[in-house]
Protein backbone atom coordinates (compact mmCIF):
# COMPACT_ATOMS: atom_id res chain seq x y z
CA UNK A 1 -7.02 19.58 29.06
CA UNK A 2 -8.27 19.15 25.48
CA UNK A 3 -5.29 19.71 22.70
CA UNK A 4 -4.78 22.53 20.26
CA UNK A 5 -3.92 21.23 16.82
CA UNK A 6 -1.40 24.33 15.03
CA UNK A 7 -1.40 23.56 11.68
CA UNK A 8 1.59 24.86 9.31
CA UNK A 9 0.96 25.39 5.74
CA UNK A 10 3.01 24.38 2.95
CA UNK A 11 5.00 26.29 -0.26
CA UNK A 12 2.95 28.98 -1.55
CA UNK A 13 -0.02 27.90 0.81
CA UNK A 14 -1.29 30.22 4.18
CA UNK A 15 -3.82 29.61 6.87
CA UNK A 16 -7.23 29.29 4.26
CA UNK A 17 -5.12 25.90 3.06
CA UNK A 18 -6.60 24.65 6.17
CA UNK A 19 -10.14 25.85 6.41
CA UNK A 20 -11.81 22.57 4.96
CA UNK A 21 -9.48 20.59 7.85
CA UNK A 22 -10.36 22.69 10.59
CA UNK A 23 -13.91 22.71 9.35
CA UNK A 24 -13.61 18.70 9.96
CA UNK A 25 -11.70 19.09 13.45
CA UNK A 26 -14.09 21.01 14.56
CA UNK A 27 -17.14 17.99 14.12
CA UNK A 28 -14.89 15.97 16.24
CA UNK A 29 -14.79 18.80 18.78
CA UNK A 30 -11.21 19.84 18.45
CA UNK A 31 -9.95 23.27 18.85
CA UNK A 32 -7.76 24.55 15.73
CA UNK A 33 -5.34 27.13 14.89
CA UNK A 34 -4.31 27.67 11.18
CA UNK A 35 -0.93 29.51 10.70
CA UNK A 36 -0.13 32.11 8.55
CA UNK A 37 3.36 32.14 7.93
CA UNK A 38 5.78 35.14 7.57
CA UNK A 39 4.52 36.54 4.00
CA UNK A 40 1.77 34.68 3.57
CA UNK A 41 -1.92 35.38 3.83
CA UNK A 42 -2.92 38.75 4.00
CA UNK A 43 0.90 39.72 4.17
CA UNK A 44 1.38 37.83 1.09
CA UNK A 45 2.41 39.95 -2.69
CA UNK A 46 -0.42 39.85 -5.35
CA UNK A 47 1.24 42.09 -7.91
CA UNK A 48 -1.71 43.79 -10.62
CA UNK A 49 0.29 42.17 -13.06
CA UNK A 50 -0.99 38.69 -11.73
CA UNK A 51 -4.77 40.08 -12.41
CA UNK A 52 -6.09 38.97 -15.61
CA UNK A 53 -4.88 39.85 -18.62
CA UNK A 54 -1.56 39.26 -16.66
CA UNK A 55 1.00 41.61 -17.92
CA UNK A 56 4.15 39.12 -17.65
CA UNK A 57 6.88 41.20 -18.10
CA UNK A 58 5.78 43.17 -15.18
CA UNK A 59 5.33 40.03 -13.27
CA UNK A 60 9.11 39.48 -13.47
CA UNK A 61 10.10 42.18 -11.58
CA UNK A 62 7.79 43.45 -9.22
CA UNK A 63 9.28 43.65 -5.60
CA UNK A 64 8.58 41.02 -3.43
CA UNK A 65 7.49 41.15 0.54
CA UNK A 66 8.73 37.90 0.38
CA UNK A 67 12.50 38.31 -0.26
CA UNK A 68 14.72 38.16 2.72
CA UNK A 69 12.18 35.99 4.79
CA UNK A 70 13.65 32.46 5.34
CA UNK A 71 13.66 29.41 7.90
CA UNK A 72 14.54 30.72 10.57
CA UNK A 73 11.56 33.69 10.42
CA UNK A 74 9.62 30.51 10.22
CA UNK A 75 10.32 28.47 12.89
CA UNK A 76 10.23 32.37 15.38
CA UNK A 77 6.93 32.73 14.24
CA UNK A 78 5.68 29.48 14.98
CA UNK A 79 7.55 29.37 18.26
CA UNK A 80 5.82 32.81 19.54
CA UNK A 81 2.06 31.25 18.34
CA UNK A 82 2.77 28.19 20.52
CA UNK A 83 3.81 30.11 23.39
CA UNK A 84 0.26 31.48 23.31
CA UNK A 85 -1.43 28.50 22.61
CA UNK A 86 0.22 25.93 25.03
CA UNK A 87 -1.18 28.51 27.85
CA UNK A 88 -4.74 26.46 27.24
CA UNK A 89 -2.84 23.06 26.97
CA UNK A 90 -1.47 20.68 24.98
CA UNK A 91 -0.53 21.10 21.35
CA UNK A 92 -0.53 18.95 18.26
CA UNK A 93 1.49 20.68 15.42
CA UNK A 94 0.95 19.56 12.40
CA UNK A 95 2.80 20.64 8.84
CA UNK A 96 2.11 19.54 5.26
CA UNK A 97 4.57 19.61 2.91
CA UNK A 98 7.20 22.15 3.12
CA UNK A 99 5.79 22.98 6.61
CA UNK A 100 7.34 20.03 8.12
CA UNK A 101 10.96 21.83 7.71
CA UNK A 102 9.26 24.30 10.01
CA UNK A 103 8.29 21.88 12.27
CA UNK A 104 11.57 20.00 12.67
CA UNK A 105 12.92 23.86 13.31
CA UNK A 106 10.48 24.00 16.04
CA UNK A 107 10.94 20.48 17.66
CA UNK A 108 15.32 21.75 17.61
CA UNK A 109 14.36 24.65 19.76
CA UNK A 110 10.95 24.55 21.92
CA UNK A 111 10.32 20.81 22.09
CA UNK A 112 8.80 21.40 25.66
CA UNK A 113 6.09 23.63 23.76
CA UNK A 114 4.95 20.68 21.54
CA UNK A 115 3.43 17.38 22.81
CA UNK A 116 2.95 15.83 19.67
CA UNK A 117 4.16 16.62 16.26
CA UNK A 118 2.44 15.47 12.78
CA UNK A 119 3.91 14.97 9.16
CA UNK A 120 1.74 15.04 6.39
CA UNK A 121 3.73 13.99 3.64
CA UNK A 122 6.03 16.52 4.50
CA UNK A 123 9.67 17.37 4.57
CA UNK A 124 11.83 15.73 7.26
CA UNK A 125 15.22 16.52 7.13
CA UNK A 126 17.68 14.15 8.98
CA UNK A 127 20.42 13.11 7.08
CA UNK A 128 20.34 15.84 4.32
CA UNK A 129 19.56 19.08 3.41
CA UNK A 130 16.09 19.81 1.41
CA UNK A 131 18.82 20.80 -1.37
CA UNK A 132 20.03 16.91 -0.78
CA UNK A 133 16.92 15.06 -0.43
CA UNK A 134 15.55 17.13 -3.59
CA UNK A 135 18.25 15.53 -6.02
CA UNK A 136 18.17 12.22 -4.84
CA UNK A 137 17.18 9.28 -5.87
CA UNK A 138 14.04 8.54 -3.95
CA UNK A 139 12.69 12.34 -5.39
CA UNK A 140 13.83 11.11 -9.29
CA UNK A 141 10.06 10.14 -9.74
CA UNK A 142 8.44 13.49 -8.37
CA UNK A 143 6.04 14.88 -11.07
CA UNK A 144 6.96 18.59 -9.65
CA UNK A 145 10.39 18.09 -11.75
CA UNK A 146 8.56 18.53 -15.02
CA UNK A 147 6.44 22.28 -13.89
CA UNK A 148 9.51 25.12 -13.79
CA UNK A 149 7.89 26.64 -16.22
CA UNK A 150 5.79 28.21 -13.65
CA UNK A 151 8.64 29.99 -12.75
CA UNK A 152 7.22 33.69 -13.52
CA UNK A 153 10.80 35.91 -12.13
CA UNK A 154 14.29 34.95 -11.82
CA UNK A 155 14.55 34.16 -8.22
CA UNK A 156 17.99 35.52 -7.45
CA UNK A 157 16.89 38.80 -9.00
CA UNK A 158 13.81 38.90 -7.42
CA UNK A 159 15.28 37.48 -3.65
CA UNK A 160 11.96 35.17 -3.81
CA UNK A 161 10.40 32.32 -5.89
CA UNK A 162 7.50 33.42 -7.95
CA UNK A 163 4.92 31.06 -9.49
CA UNK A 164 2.05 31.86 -11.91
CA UNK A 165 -0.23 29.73 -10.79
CA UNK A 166 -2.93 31.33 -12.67
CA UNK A 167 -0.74 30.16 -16.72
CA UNK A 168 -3.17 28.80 -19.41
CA UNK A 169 -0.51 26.43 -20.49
CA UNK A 170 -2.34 22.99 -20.92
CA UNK A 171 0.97 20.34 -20.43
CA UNK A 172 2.03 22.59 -17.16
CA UNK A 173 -1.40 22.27 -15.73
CA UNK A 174 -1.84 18.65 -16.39
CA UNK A 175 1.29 18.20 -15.11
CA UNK A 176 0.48 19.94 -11.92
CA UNK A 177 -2.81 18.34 -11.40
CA UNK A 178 -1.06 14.87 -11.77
CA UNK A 179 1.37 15.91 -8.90
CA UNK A 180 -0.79 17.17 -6.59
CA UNK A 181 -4.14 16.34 -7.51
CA UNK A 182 -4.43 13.43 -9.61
CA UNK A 183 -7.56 12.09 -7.62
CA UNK A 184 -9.65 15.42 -7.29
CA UNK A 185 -11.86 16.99 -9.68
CA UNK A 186 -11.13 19.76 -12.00
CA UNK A 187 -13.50 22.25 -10.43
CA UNK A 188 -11.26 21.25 -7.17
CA UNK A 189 -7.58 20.99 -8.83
CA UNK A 190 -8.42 24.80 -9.84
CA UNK A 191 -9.99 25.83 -6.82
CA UNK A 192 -7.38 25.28 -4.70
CA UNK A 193 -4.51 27.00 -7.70
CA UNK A 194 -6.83 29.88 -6.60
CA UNK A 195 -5.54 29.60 -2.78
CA UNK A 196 -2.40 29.76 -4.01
CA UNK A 197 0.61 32.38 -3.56
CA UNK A 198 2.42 33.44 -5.88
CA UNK A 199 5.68 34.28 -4.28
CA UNK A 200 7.25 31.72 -1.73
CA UNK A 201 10.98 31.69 0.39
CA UNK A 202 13.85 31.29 -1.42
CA UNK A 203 14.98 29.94 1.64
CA UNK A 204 14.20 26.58 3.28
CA UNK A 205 17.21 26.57 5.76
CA UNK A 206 19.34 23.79 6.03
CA UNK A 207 18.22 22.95 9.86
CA UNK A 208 18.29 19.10 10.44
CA UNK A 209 16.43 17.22 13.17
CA UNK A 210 18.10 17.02 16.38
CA UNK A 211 17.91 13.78 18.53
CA UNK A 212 18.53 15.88 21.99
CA UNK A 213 15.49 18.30 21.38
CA UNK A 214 13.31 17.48 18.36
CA UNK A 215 13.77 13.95 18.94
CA UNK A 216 12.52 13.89 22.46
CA UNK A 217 8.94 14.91 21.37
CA UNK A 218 6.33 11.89 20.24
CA UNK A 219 5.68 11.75 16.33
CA UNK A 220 3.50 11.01 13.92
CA UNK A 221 4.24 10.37 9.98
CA UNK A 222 1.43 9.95 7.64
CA UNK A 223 2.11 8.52 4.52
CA UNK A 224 0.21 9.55 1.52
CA UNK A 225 0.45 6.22 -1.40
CA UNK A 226 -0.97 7.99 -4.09
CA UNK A 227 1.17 11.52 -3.73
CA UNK A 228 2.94 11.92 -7.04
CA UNK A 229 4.83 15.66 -5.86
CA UNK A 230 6.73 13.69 -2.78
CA UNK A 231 7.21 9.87 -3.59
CA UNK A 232 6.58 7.56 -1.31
CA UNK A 233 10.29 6.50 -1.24
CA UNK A 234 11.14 9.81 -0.54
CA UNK A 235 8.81 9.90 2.99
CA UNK A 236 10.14 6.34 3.77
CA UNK A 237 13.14 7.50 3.41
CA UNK A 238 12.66 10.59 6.12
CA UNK A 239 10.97 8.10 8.14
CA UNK A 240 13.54 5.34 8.23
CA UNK A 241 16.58 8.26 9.17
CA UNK A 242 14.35 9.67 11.66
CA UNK A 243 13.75 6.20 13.47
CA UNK A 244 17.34 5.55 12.89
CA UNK A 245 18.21 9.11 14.41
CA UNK A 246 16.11 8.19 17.82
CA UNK A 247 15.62 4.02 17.45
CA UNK A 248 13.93 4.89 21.22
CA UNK A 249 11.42 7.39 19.76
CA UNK A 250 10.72 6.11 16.04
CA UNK A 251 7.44 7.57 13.71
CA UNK A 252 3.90 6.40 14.66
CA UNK A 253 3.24 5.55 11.18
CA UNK A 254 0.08 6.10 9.10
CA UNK A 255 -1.05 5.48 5.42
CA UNK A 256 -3.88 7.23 4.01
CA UNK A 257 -4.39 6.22 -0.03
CA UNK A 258 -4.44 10.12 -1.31
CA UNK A 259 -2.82 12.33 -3.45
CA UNK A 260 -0.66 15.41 -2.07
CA UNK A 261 -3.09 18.31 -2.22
CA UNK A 262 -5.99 15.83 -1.84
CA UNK A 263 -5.62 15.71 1.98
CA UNK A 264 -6.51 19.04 2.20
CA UNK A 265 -9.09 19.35 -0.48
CA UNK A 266 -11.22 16.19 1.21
CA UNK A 267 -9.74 16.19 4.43
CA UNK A 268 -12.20 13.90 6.18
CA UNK A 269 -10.14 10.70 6.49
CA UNK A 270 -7.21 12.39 7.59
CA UNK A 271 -9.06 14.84 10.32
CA UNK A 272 -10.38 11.56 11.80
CA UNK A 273 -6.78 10.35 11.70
CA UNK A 274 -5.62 13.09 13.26
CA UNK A 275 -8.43 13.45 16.14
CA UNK A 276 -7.16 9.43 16.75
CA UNK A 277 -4.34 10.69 18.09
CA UNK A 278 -5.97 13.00 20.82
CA UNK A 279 -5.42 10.67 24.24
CA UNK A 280 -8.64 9.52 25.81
């Protein structure tokens, strides 16, 4: 039977993230699902106050759906779509970014649901925590350390992170487009700020990959070289503990020459990557 792919979104991304990929998955005649995780989407917060003229005070401190939703909300979520899905086959999940923590949640508990997972330049815990791998050395270099000032509420008072993605502030913007879209246009570095959520987990769990479960499921790692958010170093070095972790079981590893967000903006190269790994 023909694969499902189940792609997972990233931080402060939902299931329209993946509408230009699916749209490419779909010439290669493969099925897709796009998931919406908890508080994101349609179930996401869009305060008035984010509306232009934003009214930033008010920003700061209206309620969040977001607050008290963590990892482990996540990885249910995902867990109850695949138990759907995988009654039509096999599945292929795939997460960018902060949606690989999701994954590796869902490899630790279900790996019989999943034949095949994907990272997209995304976060692989093994050794550390996201806390850990965030202050280390291979991160020092990540562009995203220079843009809290898109901050828009304190977090602890709000229960949530809060972004306004929408600022006029020249330096943050450049900053952000050389993170996550350094090869994209402007028309398409703004576009895709306007897919954007403003309110996110405060939570990322502190779940690690598990050789008994999660590592008994195949794996793929792709690589982005030109992603200045998460340095290169930084997905070697999830790569290199994972293989380490299972030597029996290491990453199928891939290299595609693209920024972070530029994946998902032209996501041609990678959706014939990813239909590659569809068995013949």
């Amino acid at each position: 039977m023909a694969p499902t792919f189940v792609l997972v979104h990233g931080a402060g991304c939902n299931s329209f993230t993946w509408a230009p990929m699916q749209r490419e998955l779909a010439l290669h005649g493969h099925r897709s699902l796009a998931v919406d995780l908890p508080g994101h989407g349609f179930g996401a917060t869009f305060p008035a106050a984010y509306q232009a003229p934003q009214d930033l005070a008010a920003l700061a401190t209206t309620p969040s759906a977001m607050a008290g939703i963590g990892h482990a909300d996540n990885v249910a979520h995902v867990l109850d779509v695949l138990r759907r899905v995988r009654e039509h086959g096999p599945v292929i999940l795939v997460g960018h970014s902060r949606g690989g923590i999701t994954l590796t949640g869902v490899g630790n508990a279900a790996p019989e649901l999943v034949d095949r997972l994907v990272y997209i330049s995304a976060w692989c815990c093994v050794n550390d925590t996201p806390a850990g791998y965030q202050t280390s050395a291979e991160n020092a270099s990540s562009v995203l350390h220079g843009v809290g000032g898109l901050l828009a509420a304190n977090p602890m008072e709000l229960g949530a992170l809060r972004f306004n993605w929408r600022t006029a502030d020249p330096e943050l913007l450049a900053l952000l487009r050389e993170a996550c879209l350094a090869d994209g246009t402007d028309d398409e570095f703004y576009g895709y700020l306007n897919t954007l959520e403003p309110d996110e987990s405060l939570d990322p769990g502190e779940e690690r990959a598990d050789a008994a479960t999660w590592g008994t499921v195949p794996r793929t790692y792709v690589r982005l070289t030109a992603d200045r958010s998460m340095p290169v170093a930084l997905q070697d070095r999830f790569i290199a503990e994972a293989d380490a972790l299972t030597p029996a079981n290491p990453f199928d590893v891939r290299s595609l020459d693209a920024s972070h967000v530029g994946v998902l903006v032209r996501p041609a190269e990678t959706a014939a990557l990813l239909s590659s790994l569809v068995p013949a």
